[in-house]
PDB file of N, CA and C in Angstrom:
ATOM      1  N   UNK A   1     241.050  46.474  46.940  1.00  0.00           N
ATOM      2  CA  UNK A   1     240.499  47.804  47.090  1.00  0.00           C
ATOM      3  C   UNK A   1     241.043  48.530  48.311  1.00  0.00           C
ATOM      4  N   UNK A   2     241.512  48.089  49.247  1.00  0.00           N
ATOM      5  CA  UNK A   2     242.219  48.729  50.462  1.00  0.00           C
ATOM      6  C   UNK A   2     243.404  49.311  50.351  1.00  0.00           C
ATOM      7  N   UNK A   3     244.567  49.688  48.877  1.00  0.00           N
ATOM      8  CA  UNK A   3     245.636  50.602  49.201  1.00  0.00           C
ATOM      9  C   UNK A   3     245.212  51.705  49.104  1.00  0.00           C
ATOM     10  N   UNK A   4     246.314  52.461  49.808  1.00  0.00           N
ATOM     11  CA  UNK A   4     246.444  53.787  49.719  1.00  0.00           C
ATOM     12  C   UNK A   4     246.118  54.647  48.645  1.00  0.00           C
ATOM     13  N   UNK A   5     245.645  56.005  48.388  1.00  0.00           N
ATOM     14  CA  UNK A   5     245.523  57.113  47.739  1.00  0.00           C
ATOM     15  C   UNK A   5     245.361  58.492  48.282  1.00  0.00           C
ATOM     16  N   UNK A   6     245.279  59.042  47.518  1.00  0.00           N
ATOM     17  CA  UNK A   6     245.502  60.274  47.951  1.00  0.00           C
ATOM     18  C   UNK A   6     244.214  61.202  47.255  1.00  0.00           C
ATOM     19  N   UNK A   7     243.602  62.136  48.378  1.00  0.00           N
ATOM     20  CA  UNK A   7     241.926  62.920  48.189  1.00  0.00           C
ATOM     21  C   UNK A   7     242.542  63.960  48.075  1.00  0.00           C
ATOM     22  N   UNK A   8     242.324  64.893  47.186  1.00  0.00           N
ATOM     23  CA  UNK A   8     242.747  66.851  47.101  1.00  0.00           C
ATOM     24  C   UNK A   8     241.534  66.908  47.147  1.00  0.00           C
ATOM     25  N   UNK A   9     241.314  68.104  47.803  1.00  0.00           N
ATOM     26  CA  UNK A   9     240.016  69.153  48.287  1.00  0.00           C
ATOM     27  C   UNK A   9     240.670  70.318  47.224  1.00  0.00           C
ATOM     28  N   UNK A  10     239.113  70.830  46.706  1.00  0.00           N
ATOM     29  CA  UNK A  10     239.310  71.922  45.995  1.00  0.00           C
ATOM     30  C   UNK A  10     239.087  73.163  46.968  1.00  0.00           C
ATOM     31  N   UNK A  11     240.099  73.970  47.335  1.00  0.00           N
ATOM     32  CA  UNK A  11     240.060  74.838  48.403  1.00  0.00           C
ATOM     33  C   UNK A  11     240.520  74.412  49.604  1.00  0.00           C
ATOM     34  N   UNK A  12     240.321  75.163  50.517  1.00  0.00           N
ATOM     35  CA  UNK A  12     240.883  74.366  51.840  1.00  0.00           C
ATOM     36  C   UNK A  12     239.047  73.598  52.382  1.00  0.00           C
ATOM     37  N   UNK A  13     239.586  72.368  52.817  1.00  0.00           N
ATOM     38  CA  UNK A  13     238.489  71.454  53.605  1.00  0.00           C
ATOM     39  C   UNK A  13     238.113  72.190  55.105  1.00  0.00           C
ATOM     40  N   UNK A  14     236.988  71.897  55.569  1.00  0.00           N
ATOM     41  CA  UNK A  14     236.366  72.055  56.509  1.00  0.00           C
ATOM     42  C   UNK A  14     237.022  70.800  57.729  1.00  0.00           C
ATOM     43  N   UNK A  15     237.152  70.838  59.177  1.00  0.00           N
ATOM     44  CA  UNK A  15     237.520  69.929  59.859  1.00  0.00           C
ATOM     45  C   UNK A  15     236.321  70.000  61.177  1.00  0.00           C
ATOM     46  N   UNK A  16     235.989  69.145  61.396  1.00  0.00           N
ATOM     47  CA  UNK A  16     235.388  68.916  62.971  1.00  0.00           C
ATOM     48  C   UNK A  16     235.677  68.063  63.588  1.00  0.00           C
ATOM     49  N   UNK A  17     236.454  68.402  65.211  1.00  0.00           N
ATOM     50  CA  UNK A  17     236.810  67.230  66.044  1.00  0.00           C
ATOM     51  C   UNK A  17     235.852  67.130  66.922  1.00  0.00           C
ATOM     52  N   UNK A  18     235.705  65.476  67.193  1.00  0.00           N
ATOM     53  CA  UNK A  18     234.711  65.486  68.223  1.00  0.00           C
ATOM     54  C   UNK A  18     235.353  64.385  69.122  1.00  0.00           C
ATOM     55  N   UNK A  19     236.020  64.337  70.211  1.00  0.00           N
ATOM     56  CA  UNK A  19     236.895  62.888  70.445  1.00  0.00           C
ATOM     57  C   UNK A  19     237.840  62.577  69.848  1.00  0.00           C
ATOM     58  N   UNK A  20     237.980  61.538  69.638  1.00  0.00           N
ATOM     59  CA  UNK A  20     239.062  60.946  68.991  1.00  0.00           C
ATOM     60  C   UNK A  20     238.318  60.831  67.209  1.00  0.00           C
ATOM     61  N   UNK A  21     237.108  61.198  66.997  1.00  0.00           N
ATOM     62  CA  UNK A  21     236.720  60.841  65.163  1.00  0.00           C
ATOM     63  C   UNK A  21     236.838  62.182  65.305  1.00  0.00           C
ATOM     64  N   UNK A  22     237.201  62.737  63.295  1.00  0.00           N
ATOM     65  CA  UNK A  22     237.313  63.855  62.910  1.00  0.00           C
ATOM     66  C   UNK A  22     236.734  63.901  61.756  1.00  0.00           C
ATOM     67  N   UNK A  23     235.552  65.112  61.377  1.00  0.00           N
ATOM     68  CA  UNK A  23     235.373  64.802  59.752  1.00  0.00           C
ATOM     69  C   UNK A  23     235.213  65.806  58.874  1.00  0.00           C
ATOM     70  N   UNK A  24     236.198  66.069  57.667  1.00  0.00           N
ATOM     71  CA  UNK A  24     236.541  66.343  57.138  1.00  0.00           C
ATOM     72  C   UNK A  24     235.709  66.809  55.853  1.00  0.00           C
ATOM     73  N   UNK A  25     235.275  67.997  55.753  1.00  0.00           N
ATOM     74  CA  UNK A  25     234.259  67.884  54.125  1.00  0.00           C
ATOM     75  C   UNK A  25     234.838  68.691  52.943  1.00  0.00           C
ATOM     76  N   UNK A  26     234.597  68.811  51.953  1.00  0.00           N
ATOM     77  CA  UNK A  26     234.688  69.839  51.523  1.00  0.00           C
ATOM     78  C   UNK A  26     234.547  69.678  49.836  1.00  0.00           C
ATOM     79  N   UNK A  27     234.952  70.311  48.974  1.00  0.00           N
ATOM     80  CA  UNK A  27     234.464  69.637  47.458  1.00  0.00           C
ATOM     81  C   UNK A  27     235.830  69.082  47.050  1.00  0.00           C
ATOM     82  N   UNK A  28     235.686  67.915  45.601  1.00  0.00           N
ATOM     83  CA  UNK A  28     236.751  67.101  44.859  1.00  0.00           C
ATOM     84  C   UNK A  28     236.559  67.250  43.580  1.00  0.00           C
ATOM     85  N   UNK A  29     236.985  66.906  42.114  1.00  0.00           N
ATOM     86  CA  UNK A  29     236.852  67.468  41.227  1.00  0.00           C
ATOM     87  C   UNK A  29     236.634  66.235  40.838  1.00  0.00           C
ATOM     88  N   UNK A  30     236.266  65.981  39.334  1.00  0.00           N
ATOM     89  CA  UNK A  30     236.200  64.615  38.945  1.00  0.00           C
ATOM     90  C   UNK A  30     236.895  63.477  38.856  1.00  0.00           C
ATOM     91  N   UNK A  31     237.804  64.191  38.649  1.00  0.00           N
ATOM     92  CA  UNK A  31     239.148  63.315  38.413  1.00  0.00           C
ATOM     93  C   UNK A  31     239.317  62.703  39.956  1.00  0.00           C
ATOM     94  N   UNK A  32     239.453  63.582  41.140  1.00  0.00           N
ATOM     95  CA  UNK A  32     239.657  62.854  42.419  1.00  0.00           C
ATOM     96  C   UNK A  32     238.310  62.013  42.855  1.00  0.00           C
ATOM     97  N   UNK A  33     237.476  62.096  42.199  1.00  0.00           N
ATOM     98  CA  UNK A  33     235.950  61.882  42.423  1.00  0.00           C
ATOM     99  C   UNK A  33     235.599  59.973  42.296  1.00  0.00           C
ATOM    100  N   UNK A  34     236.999  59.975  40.751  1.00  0.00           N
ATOM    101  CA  UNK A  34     236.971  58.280  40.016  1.00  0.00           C
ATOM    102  C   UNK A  34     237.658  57.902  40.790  1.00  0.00           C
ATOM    103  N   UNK A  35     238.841  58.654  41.703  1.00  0.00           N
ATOM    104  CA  UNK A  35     239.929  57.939  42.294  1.00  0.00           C
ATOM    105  C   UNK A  35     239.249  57.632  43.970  1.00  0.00           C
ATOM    106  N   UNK A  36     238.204  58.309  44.204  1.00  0.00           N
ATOM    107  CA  UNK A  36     237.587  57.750  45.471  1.00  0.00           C
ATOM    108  C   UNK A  36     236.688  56.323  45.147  1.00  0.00           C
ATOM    109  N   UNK A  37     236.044  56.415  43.797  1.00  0.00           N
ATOM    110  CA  UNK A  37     235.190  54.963  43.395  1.00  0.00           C
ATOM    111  C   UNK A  37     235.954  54.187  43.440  1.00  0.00           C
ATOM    112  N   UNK A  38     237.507  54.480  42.412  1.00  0.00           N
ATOM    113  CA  UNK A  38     238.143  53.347  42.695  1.00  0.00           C
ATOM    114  C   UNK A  38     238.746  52.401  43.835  1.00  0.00           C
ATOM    115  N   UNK A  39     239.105  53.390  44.593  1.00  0.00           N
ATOM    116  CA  UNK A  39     239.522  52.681  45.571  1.00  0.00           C
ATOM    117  C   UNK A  39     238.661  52.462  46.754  1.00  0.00           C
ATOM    118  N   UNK A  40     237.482  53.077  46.532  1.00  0.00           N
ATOM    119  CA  UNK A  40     236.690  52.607  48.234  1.00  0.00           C
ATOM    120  C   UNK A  40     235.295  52.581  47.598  1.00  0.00           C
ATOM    121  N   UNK A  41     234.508  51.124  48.133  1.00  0.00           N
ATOM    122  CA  UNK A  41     233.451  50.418  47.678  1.00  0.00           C
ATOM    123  C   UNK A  41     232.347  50.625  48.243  1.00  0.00           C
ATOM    124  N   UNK A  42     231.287  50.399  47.961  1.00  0.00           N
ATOM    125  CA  UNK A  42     229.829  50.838  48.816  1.00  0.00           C
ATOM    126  C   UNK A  42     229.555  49.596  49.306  1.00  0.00           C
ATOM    127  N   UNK A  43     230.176  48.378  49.894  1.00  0.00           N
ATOM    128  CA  UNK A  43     230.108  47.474  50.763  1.00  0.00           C
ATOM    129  C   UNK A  43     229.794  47.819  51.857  1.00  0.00           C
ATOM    130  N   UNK A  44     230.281  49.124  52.200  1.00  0.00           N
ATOM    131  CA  UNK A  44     229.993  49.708  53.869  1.00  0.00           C
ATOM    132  C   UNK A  44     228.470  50.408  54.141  1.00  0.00           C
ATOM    133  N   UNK A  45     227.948  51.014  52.630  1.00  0.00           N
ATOM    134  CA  UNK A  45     226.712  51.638  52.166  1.00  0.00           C
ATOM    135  C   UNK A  45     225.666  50.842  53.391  1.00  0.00           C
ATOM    136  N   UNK A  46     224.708  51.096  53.824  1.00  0.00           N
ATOM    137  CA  UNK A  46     223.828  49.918  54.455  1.00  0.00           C
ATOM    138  C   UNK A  46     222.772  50.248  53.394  1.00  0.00           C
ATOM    139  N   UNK A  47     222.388  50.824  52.429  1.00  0.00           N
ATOM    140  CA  UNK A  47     221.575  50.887  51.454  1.00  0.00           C
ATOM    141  C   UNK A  47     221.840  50.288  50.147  1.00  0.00           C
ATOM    142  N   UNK A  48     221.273  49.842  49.301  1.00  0.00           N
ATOM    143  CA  UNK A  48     222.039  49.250  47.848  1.00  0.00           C
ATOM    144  C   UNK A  48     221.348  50.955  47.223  1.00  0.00           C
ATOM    145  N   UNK A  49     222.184  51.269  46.057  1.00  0.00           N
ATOM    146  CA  UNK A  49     221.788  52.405  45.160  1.00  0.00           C
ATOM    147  C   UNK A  49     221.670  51.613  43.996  1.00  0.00           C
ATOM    148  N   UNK A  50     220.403  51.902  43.282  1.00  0.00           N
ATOM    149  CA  UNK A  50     219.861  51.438  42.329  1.00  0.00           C
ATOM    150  C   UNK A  50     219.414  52.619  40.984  1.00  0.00           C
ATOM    151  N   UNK A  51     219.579  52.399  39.728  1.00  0.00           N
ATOM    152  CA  UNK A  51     219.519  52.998  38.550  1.00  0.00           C
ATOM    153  C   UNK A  51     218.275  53.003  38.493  1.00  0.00           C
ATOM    154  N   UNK A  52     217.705  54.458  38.302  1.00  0.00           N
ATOM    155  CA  UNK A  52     216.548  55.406  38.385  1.00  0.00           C
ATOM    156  C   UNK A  52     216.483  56.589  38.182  1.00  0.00           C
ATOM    157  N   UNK A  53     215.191  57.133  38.663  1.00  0.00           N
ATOM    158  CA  UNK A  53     215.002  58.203  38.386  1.00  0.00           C
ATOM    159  C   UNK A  53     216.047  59.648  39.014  1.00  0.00           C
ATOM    160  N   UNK A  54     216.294  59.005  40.270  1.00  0.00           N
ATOM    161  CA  UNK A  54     217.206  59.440  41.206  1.00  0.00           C
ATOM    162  C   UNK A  54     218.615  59.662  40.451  1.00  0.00           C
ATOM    163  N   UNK A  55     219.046  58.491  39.795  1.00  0.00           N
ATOM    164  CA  UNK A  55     220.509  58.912  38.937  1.00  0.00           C
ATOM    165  C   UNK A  55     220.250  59.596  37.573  1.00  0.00           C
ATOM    166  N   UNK A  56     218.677  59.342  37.178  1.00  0.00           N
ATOM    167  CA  UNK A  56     218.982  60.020  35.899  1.00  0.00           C
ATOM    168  C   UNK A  56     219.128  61.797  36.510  1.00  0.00           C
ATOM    169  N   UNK A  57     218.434  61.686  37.449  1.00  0.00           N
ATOM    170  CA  UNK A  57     218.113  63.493  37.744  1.00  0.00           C
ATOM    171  C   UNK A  57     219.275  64.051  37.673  1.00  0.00           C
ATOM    172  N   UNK A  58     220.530  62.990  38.603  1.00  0.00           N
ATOM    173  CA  UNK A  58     221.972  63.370  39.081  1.00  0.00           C
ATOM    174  C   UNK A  58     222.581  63.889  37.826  1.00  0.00           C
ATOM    175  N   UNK A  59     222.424  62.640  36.639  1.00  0.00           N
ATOM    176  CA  UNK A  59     222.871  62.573  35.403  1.00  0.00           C
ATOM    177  C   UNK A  59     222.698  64.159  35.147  1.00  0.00           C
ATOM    178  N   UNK A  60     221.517  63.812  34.832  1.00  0.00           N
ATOM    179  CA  UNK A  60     220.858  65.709  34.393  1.00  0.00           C
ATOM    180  C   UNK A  60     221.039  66.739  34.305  1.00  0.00           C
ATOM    181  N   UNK A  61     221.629  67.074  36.202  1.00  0.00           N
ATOM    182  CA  UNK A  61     222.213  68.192  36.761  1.00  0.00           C
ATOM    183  C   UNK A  61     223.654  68.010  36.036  1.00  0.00           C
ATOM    184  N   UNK A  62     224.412  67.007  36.347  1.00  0.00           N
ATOM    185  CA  UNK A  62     225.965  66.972  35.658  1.00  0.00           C
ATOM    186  C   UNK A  62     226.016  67.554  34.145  1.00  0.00           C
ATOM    187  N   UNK A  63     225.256  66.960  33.508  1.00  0.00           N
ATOM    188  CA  UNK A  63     225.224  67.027  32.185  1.00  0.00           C
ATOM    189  C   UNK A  63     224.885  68.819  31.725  1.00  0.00           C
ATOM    190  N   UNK A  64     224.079  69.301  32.284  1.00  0.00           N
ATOM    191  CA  UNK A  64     223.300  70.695  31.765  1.00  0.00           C
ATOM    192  C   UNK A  64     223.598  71.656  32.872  1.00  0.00           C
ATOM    193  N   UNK A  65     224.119  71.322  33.930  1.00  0.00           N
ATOM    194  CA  UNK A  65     224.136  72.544  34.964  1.00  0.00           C
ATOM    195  C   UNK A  65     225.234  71.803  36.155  1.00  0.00           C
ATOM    196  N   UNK A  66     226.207  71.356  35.492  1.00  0.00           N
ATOM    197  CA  UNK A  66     227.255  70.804  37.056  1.00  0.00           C
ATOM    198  C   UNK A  66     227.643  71.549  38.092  1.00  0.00           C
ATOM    199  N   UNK A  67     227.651  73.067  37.849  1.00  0.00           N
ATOM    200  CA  UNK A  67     228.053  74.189  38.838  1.00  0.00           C
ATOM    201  C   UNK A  67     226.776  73.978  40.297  1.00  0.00           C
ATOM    202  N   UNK A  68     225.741  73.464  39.805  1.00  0.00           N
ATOM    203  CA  UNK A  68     224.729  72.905  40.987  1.00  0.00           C
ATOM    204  C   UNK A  68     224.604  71.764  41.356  1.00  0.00           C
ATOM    205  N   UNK A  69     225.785  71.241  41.427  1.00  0.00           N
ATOM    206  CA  UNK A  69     225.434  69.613  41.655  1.00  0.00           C
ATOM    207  C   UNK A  69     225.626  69.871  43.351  1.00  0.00           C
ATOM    208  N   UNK A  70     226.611  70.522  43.404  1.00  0.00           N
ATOM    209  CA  UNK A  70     226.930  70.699  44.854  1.00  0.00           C
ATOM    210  C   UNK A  70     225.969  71.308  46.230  1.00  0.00           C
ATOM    211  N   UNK A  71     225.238  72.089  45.265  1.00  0.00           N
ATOM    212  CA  UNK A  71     223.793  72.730  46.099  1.00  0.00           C
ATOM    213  C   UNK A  71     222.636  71.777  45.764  1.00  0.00           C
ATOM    214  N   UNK A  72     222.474  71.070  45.136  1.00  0.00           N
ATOM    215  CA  UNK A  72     221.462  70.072  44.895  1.00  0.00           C
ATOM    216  C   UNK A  72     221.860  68.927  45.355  1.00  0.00           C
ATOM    217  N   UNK A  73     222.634  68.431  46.329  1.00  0.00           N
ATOM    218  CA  UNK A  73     222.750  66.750  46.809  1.00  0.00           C
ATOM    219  C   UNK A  73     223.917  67.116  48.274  1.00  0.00           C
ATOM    220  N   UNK A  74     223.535  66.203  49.120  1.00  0.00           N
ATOM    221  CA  UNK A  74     224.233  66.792  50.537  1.00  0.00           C
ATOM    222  C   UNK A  74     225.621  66.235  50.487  1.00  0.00           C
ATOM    223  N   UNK A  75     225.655  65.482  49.085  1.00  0.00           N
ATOM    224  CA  UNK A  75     227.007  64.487  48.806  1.00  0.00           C
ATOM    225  C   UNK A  75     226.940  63.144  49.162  1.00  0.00           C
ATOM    226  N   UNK A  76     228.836  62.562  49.256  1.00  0.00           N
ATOM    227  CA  UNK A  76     229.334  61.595  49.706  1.00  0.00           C
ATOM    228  C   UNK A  76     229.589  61.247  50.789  1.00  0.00           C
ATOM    229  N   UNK A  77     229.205  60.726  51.809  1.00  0.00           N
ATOM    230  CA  UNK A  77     230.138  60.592  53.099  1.00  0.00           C
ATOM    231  C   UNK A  77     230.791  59.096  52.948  1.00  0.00           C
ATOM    232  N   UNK A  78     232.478  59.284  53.563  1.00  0.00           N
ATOM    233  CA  UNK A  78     233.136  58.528  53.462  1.00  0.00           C
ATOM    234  C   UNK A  78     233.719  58.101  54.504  1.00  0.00           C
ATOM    235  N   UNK A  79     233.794  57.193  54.808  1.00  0.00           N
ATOM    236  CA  UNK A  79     234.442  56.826  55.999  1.00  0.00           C
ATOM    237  C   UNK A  79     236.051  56.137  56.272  1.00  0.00           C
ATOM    238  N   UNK A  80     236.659  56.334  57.219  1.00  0.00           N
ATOM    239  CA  UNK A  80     238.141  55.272  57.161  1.00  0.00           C
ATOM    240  C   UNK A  80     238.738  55.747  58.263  1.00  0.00           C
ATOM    241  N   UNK A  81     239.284  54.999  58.771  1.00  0.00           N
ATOM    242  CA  UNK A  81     239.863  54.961  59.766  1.00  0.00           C
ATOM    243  C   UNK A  81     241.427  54.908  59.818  1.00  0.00           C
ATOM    244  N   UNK A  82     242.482  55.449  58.906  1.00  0.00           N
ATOM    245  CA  UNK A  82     243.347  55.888  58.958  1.00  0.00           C
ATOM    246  C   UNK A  82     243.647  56.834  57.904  1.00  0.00           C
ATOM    247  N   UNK A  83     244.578  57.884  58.146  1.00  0.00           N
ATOM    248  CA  UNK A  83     244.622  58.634  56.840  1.00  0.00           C
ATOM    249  C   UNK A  83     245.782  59.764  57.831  1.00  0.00           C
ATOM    250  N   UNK A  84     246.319  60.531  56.560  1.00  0.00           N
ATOM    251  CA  UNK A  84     247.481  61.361  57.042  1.00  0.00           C
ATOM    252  C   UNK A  84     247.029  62.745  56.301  1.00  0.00           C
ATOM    253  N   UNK A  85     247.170  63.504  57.055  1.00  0.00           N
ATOM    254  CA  UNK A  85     246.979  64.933  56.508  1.00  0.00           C
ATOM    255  C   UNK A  85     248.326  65.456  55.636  1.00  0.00           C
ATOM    256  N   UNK A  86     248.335  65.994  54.334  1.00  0.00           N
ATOM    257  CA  UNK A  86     249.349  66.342  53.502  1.00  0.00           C
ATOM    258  C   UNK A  86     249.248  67.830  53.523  1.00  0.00           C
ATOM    259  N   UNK A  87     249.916  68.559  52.667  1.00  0.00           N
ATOM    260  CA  UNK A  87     249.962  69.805  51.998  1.00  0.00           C
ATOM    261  C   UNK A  87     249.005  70.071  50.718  1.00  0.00           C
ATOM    262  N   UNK A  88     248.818  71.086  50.798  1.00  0.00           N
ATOM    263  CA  UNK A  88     248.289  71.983  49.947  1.00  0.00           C
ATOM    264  C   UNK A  88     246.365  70.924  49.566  1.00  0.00           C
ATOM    265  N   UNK A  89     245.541  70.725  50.737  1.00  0.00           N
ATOM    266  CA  UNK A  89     244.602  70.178  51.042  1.00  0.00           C
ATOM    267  C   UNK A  89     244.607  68.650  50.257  1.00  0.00           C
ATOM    268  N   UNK A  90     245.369  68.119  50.356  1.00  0.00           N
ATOM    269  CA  UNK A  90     245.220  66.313  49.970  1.00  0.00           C
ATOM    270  C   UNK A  90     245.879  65.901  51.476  1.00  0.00           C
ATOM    271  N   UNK A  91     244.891  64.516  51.540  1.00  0.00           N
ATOM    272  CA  UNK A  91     244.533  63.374  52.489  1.00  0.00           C
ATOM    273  C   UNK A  91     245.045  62.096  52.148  1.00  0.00           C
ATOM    274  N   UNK A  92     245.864  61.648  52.217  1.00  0.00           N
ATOM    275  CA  UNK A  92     246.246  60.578  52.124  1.00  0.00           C
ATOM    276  C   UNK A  92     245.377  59.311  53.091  1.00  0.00           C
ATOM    277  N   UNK A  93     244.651  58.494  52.166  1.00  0.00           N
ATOM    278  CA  UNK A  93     243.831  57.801  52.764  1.00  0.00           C
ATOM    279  C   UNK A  93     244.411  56.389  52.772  1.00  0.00           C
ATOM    280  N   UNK A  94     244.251  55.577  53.688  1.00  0.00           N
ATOM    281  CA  UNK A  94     244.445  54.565  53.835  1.00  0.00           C
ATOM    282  C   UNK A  94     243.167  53.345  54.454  1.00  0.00           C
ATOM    283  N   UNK A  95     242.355  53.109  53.934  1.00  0.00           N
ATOM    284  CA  UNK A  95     241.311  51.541  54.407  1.00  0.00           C
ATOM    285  C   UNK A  95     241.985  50.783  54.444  1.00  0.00           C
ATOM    286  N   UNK A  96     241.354  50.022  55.949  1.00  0.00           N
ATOM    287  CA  UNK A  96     241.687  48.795  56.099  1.00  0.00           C
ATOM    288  C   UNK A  96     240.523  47.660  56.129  1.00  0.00           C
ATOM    289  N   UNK A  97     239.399  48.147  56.569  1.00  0.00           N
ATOM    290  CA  UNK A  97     238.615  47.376  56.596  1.00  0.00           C
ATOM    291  C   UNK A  97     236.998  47.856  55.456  1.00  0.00           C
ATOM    292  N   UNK A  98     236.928  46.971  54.438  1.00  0.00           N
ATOM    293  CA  UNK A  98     235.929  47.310  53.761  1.00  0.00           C
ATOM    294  C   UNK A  98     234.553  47.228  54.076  1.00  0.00           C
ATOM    295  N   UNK A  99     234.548  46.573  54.764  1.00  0.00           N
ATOM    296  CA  UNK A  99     233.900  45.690  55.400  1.00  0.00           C
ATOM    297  C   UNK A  99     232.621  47.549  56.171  1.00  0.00           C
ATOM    298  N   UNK A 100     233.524  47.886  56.376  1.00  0.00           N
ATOM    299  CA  UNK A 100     233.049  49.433  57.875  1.00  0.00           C
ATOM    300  C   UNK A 100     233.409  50.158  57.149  1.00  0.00           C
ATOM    301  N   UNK A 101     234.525  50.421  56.122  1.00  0.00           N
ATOM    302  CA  UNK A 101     235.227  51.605  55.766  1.00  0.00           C
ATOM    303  C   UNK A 101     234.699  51.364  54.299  1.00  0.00           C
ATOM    304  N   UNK A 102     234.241  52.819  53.710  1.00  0.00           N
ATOM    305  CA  UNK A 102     234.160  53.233  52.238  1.00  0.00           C
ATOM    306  C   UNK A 102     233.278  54.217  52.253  1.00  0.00           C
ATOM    307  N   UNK A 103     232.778  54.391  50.832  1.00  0.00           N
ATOM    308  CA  UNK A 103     231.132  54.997  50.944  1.00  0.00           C
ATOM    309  C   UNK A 103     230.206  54.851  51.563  1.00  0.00           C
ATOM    310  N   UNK A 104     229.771  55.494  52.593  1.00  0.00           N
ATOM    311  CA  UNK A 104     228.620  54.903  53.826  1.00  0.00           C
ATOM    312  C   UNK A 104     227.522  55.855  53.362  1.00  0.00           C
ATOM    313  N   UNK A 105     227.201  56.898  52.680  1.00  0.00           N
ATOM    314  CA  UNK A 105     226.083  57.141  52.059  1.00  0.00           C
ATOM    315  C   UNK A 105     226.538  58.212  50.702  1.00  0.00           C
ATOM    316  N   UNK A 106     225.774  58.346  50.109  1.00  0.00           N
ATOM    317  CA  UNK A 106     225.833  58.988  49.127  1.00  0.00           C
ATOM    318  C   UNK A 106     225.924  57.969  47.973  1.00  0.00           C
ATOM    319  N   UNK A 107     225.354  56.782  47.922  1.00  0.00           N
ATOM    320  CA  UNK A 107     225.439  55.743  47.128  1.00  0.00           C
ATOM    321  C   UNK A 107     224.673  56.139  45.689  1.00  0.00           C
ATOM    322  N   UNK A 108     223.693  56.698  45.530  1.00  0.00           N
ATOM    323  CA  UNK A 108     222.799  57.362  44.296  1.00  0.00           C
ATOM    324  C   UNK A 108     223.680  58.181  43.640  1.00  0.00           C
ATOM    325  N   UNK A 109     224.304  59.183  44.262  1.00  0.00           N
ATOM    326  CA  UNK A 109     225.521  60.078  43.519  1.00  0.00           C
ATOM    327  C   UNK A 109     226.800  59.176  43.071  1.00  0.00           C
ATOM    328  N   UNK A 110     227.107  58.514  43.788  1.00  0.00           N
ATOM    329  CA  UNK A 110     228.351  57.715  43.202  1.00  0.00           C
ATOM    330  C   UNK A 110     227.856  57.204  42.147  1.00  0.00           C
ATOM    331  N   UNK A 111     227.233  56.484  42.338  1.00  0.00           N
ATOM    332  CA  UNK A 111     226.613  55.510  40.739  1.00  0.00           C
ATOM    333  C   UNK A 111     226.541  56.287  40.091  1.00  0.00           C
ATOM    334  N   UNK A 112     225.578  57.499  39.713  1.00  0.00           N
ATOM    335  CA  UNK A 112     225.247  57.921  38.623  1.00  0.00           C
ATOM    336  C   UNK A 112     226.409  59.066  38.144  1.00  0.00           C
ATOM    337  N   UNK A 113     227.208  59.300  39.336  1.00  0.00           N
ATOM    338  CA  UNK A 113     228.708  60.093  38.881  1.00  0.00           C
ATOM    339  C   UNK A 113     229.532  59.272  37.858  1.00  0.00           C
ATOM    340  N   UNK A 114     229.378  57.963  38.401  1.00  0.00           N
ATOM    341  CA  UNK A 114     230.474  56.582  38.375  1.00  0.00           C
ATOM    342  C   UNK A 114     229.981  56.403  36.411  1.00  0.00           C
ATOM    343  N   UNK A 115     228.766  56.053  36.420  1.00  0.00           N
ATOM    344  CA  UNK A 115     228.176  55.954  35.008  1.00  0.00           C
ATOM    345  C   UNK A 115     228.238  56.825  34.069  1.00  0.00           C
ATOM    346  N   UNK A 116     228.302  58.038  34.781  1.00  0.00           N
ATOM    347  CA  UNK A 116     228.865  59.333  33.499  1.00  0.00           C
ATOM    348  C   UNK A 116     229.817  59.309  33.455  1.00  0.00           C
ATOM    349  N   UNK A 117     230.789  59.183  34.302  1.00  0.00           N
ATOM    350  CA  UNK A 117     232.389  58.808  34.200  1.00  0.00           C
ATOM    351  C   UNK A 117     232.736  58.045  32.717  1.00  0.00           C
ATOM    352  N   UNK A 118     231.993  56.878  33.187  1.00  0.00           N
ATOM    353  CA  UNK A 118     232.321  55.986  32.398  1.00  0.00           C
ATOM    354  C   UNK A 118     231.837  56.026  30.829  1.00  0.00           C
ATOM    355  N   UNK A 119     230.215  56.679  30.793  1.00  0.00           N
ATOM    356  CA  UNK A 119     229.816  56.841  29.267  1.00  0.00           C
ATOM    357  C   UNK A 119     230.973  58.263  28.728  1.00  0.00           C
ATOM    358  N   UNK A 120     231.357  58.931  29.761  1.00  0.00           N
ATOM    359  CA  UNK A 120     231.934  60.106  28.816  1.00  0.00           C
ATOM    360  C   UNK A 120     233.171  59.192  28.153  1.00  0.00           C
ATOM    361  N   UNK A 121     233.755  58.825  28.883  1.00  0.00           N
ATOM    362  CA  UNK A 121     235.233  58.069  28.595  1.00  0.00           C
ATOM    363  C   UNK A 121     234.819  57.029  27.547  1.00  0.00           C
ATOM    364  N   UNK A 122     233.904  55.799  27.231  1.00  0.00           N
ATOM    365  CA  UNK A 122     233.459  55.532  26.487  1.00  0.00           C
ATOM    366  C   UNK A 122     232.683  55.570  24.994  1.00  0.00           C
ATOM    367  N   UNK A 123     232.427  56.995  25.105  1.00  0.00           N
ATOM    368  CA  UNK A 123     231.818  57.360  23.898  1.00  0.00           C
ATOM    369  C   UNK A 123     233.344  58.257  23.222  1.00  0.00           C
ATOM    370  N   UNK A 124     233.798  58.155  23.062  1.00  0.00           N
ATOM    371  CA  UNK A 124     234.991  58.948  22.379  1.00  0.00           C
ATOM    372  C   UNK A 124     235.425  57.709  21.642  1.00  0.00           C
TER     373      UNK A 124
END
């Protein structure tokens, strides 16, 4: 789970330096959304996310109203400790340690993103 990929921001991303950490927000589309599950794990999460009411709601919003998913959940935060800034807003990310580095919250949205991912692609 630690090679490289690459994050596009839809629009230009937001940046804040504070020291030497910098963090970066801004929105991803679905497609870059599977390519963050895939490659970076909620090992770093200090919470477990569990299937509920909480993912069906997520489900819900995706399913009947996705244009509000983004005003209804504060998101993903991700963490890593190396990465290269590209063109035209993609991040080339690089983890090294899973262990500290991945999904550190937003564990309820991943899952229940991760599970519609997967039933849409599945039911065809």
């Amino acid at each position: 789970m630690s090679e490289q990929f690459i994050i596009r921001f839809e629009g230009r991303p937001g940046e804040l330096t504070i020291g030497d950490m910098k963090k970066i927000s801004g929105h991803v589309s679905g497609r870059t959304f599977a390519s963050i599950i895939d490659h970076l794990g909620l090992e770093a999460n200090p919470r477990e996310a569990k299937v509920g009411a909480v993912t069906d709601a997520i489900q819900e919003t995706i399913r009947l109203t996705p244009e509000l998913l983004p005003f209804k959940t504060k998101g993903v935060l991700l963490a890593v400790s190396s990465y290269e800034a590209l063109e035209r807003n993609r991040y080339r990310i690089a983890p090294v340690n899973q262990r500290i580095e991945g999904i550190l919250d937003g564990g309820h949205n991943t899952l229940a993103i991760g599970m519609y991912i997967l039933t849409a692609v599945y039911s065809f």
